[in-house]
Protein backbone atom coordinates (compact mmCIF):
# COMPACT_ATOMS: atom_id res chain seq x y z
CA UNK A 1 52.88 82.26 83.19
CA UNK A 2 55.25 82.02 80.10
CA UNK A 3 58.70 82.95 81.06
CA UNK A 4 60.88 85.34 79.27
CA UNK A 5 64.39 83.88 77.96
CA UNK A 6 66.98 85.86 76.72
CA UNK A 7 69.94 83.97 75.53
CA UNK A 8 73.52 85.77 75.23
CA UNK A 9 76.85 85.07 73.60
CA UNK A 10 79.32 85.24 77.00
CA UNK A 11 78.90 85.72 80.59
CA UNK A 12 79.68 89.84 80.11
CA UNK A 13 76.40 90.02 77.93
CA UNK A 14 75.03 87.97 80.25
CA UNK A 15 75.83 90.74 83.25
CA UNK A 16 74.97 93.28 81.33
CA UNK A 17 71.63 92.02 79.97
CA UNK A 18 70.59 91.17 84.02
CA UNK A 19 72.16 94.43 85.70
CA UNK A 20 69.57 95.99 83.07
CA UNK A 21 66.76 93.93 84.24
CA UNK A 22 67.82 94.48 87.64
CA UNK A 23 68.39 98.54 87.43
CA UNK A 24 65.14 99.21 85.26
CA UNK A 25 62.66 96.67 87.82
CA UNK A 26 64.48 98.40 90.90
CA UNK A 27 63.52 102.02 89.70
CA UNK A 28 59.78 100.58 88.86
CA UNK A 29 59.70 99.08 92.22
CA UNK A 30 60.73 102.30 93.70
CA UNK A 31 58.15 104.42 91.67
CA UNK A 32 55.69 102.14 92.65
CA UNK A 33 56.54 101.35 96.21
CA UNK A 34 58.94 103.47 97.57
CA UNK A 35 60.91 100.53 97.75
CA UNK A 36 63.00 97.79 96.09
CA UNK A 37 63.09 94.29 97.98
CA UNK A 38 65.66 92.32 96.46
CA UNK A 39 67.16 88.67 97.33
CA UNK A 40 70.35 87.65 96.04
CA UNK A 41 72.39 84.52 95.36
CA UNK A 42 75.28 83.16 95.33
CA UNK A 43 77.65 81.07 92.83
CA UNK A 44 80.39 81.49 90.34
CA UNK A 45 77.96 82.74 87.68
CA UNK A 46 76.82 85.24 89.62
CA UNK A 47 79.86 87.22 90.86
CA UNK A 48 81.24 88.60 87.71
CA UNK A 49 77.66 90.47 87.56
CA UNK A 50 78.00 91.64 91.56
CA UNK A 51 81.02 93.32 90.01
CA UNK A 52 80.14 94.73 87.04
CA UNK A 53 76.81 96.40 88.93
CA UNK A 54 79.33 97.82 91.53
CA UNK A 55 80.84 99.50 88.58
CA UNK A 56 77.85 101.09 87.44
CA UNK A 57 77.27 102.86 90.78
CA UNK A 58 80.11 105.19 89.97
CA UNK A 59 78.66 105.67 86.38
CA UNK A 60 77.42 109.26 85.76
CA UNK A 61 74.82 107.85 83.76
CA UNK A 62 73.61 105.01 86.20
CA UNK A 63 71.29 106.45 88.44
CA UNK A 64 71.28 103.03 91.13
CA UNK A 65 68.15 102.98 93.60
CA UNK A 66 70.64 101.79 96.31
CA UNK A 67 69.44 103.75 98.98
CA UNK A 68 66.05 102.80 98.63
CA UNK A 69 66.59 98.67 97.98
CA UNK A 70 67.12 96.06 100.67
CA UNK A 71 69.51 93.18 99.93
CA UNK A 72 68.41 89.64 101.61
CA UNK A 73 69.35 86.44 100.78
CA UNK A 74 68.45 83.66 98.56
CA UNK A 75 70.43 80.87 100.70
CA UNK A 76 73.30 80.76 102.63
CA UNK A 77 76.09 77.99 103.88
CA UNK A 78 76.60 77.72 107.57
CA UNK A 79 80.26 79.30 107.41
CA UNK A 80 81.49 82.21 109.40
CA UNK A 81 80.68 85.66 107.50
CA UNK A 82 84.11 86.30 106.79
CA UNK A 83 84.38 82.67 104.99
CA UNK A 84 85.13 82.50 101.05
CA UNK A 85 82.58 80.29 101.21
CA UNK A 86 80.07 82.82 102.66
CA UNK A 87 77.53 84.04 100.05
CA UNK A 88 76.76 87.17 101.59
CA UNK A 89 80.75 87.71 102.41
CA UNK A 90 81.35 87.42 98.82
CA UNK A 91 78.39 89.93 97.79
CA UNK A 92 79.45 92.27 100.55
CA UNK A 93 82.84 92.30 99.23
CA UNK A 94 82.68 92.39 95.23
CA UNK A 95 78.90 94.56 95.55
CA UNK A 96 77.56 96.10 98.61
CA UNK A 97 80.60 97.74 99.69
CA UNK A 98 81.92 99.36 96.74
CA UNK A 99 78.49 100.07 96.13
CA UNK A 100 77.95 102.20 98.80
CA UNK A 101 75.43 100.47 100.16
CA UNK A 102 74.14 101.16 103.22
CA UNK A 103 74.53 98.85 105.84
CA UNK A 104 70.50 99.48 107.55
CA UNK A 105 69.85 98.13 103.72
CA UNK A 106 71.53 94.78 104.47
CA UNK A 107 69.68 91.63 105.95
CA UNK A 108 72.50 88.80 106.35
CA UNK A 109 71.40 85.03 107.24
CA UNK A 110 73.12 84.49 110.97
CA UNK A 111 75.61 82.11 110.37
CA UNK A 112 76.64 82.41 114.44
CA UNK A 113 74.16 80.59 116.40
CA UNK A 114 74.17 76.91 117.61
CA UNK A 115 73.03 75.27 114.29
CA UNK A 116 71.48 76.07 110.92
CA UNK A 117 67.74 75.52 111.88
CA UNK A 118 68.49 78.14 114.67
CA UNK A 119 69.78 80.41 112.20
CA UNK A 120 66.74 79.58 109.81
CA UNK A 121 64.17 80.44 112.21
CA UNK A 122 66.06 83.53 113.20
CA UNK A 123 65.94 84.88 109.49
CA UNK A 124 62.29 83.85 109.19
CA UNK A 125 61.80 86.28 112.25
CA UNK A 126 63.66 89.02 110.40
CA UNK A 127 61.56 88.79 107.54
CA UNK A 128 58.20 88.76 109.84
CA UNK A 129 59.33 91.69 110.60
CA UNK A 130 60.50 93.75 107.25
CA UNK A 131 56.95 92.29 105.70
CA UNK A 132 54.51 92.84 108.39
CA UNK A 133 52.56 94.80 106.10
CA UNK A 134 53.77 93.01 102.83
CA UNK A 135 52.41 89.91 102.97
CA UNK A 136 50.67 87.29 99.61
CA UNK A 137 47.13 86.66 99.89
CA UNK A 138 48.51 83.51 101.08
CA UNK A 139 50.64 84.98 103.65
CA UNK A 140 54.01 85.04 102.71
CA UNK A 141 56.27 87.29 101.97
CA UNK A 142 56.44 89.03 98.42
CA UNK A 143 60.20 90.07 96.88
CA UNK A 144 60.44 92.71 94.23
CA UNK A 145 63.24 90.14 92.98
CA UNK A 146 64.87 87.01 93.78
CA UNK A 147 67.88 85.99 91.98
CA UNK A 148 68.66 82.66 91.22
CA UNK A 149 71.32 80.40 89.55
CA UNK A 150 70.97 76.78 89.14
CA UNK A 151 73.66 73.90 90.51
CA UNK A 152 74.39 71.06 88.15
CA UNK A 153 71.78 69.23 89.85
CA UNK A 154 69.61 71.55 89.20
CA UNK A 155 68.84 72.82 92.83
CA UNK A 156 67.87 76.67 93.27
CA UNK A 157 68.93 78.61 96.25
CA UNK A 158 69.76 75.01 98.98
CA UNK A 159 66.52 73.56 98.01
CA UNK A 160 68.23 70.24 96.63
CA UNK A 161 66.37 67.50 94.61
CA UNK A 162 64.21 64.95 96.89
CA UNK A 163 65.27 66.82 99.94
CA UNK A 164 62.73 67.71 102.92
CA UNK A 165 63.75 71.74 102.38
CA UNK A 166 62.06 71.41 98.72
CA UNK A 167 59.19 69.86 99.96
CA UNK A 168 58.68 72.47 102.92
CA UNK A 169 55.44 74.57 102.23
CA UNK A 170 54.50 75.78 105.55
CA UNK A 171 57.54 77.80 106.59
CA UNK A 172 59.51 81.05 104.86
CA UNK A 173 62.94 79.99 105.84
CA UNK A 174 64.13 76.07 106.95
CA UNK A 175 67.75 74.65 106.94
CA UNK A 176 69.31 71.90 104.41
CA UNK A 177 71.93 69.81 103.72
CA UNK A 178 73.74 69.44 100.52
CA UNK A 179 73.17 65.29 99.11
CA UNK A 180 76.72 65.73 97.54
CA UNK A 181 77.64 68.96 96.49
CA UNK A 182 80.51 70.73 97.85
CA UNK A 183 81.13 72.58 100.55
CA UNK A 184 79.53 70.12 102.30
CA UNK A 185 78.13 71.96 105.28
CA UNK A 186 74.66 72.62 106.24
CA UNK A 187 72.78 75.49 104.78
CA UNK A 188 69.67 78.38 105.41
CA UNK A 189 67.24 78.75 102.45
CA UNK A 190 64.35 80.10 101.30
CA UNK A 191 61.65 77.84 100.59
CA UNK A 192 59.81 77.69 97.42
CA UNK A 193 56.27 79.00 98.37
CA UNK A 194 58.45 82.45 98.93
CA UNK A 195 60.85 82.37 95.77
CA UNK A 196 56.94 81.51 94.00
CA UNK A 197 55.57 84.43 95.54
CA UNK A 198 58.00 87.05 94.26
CA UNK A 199 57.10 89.60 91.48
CA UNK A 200 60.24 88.76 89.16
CA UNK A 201 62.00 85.71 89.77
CA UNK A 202 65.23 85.89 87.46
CA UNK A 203 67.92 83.09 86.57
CA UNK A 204 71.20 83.20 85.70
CA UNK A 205 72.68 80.44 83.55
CA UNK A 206 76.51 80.03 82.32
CA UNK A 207 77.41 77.11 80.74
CA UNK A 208 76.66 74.13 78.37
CA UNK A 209 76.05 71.78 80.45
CA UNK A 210 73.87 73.91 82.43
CA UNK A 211 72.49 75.26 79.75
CA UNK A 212 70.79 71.72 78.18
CA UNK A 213 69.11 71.26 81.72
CA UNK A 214 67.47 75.19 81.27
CA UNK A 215 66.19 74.28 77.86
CA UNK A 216 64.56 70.84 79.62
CA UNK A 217 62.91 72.87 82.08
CA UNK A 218 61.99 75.59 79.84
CA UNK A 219 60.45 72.66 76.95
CA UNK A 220 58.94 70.61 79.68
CA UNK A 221 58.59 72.03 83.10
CA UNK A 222 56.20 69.46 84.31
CA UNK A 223 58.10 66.62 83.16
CA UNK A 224 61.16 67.49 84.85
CA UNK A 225 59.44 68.75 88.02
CA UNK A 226 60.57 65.48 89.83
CA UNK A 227 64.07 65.70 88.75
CA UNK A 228 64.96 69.26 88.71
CA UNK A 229 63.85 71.59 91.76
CA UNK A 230 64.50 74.54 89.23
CA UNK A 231 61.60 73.20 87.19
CA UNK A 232 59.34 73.95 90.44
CA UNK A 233 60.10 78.36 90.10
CA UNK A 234 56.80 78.97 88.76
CA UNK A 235 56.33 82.95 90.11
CA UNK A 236 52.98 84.41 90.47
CA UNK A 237 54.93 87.63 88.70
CA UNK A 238 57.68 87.54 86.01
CA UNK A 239 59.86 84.29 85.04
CA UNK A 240 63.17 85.77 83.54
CA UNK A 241 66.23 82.96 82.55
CA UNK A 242 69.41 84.65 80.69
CA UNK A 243 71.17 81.92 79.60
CA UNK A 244 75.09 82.79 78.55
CA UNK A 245 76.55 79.38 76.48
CA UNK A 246 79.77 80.01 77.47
């Protein structure tokens, strides 16, 4: 698997180079499957693009496959929905909801219940469910798309270096805890075997600093495995990194 890099000048090339990955694998996935099965992230990098792809809904020559794709989610922080820390608050608000999207289309983490390995195993029932019938050889899940961006650390999604959430390969969903990152609240991720299983995993990276790590991981993947969880997104379908140096 050799992974596709496009590199950009600014973070609006960078939105507009992914919202055409995005639109043009959604219609495929559609065509294909009647369906587009989508799991999104959160992050500074990523909400210029959540607006910029609400804009194109309203574009007479955008035709979006909205009605047809089902938004999950990447990871989550255990914050009330309406936090501005929430990740699905903020893609409800700048996204989904402008977007028109309908709300049978939208699978939130619960952030409500007792703890975050109750709301973990309550999302990894909601996914049993959607993919009863869409299961790996190896029996989990399979996402049209997962997007991902990449903490300083280089942690994907809340799977944070030397942490027992990266090293999970039994369950879809688990809980974590942040080593030192801010907000420093529990969170609800996605393990790896699932963001490994998806047919187009695609990065988003903004940033010098940010950017040096990408170009590690992209030289060396193997050697950095240890040290940088993003190093470990090896997807049995397409690896996509836009990288923005801004």
């Amino acid at each position: 698997m050799k992974a596709e890099v496009y590199e950009v000048a600014d973070i609006d090339r960078l939105c507009r180079q992914v919202a055409e990955l995005f639109m043009d694998h959604g219609r495929r996935a559609v065509t294909e499957r009647g369906k587009y099965i989508v799991a999104l992230t959160g992050g500074s990098t990523v909400q210029p693009l959540y607006r910029y792809m609400a804009e194109l809904e309203h574009r007479e020559d955008e035709a979006s496959p909205w009605r047809d794709t089902f938004f999950f989610w990447g990871d989550e922080r255990w914050v009330a929905a309406d936090h501005p820390d929430s990740n699905s608050g903020m893609a409800e608000r700048l996204f989904l909801d402008p977007a028109e999207v309908p709300r049978e289309n939208i699978f939130r983490i619960p952030t409500d219940l007792s703890n975050a390995a109750a709301g973990a195993a309550a999302y990894e029932a909601t996914l049993r469910d959607f993919f009863r019938n869409g299961l790996s050889a190896g029996g989990f899940p399979v996402f049209d798309l997962i997007l991902l961006g990449m903490g300083p650390d280089g942690h994907i999604a809340s799977l944070f270096p030397g942490t027992d959430a990266l090293a999970e390969r039994e369950t879809w969903v688990t809980d974590s805890f942040p080593p030192e990152l801010s907000p420093a609240v529990p969170r609800v991720t996605l393990t790896l075997p699932v963001i490994n299983r998806a047919r187009m995993v695609l990065f988003l990276i903004n940033g010098f600093a940010k950017r040096g790590i990408a170009d590690l991981i992209l030289t060396s993947p193997e050697k950095y495995s240890e040290r940088y969880p993003a190093a470990l997104v090896r997807p049995e379908g397409r690896l996509v990194w836009v990288i923005a140096g801004d």
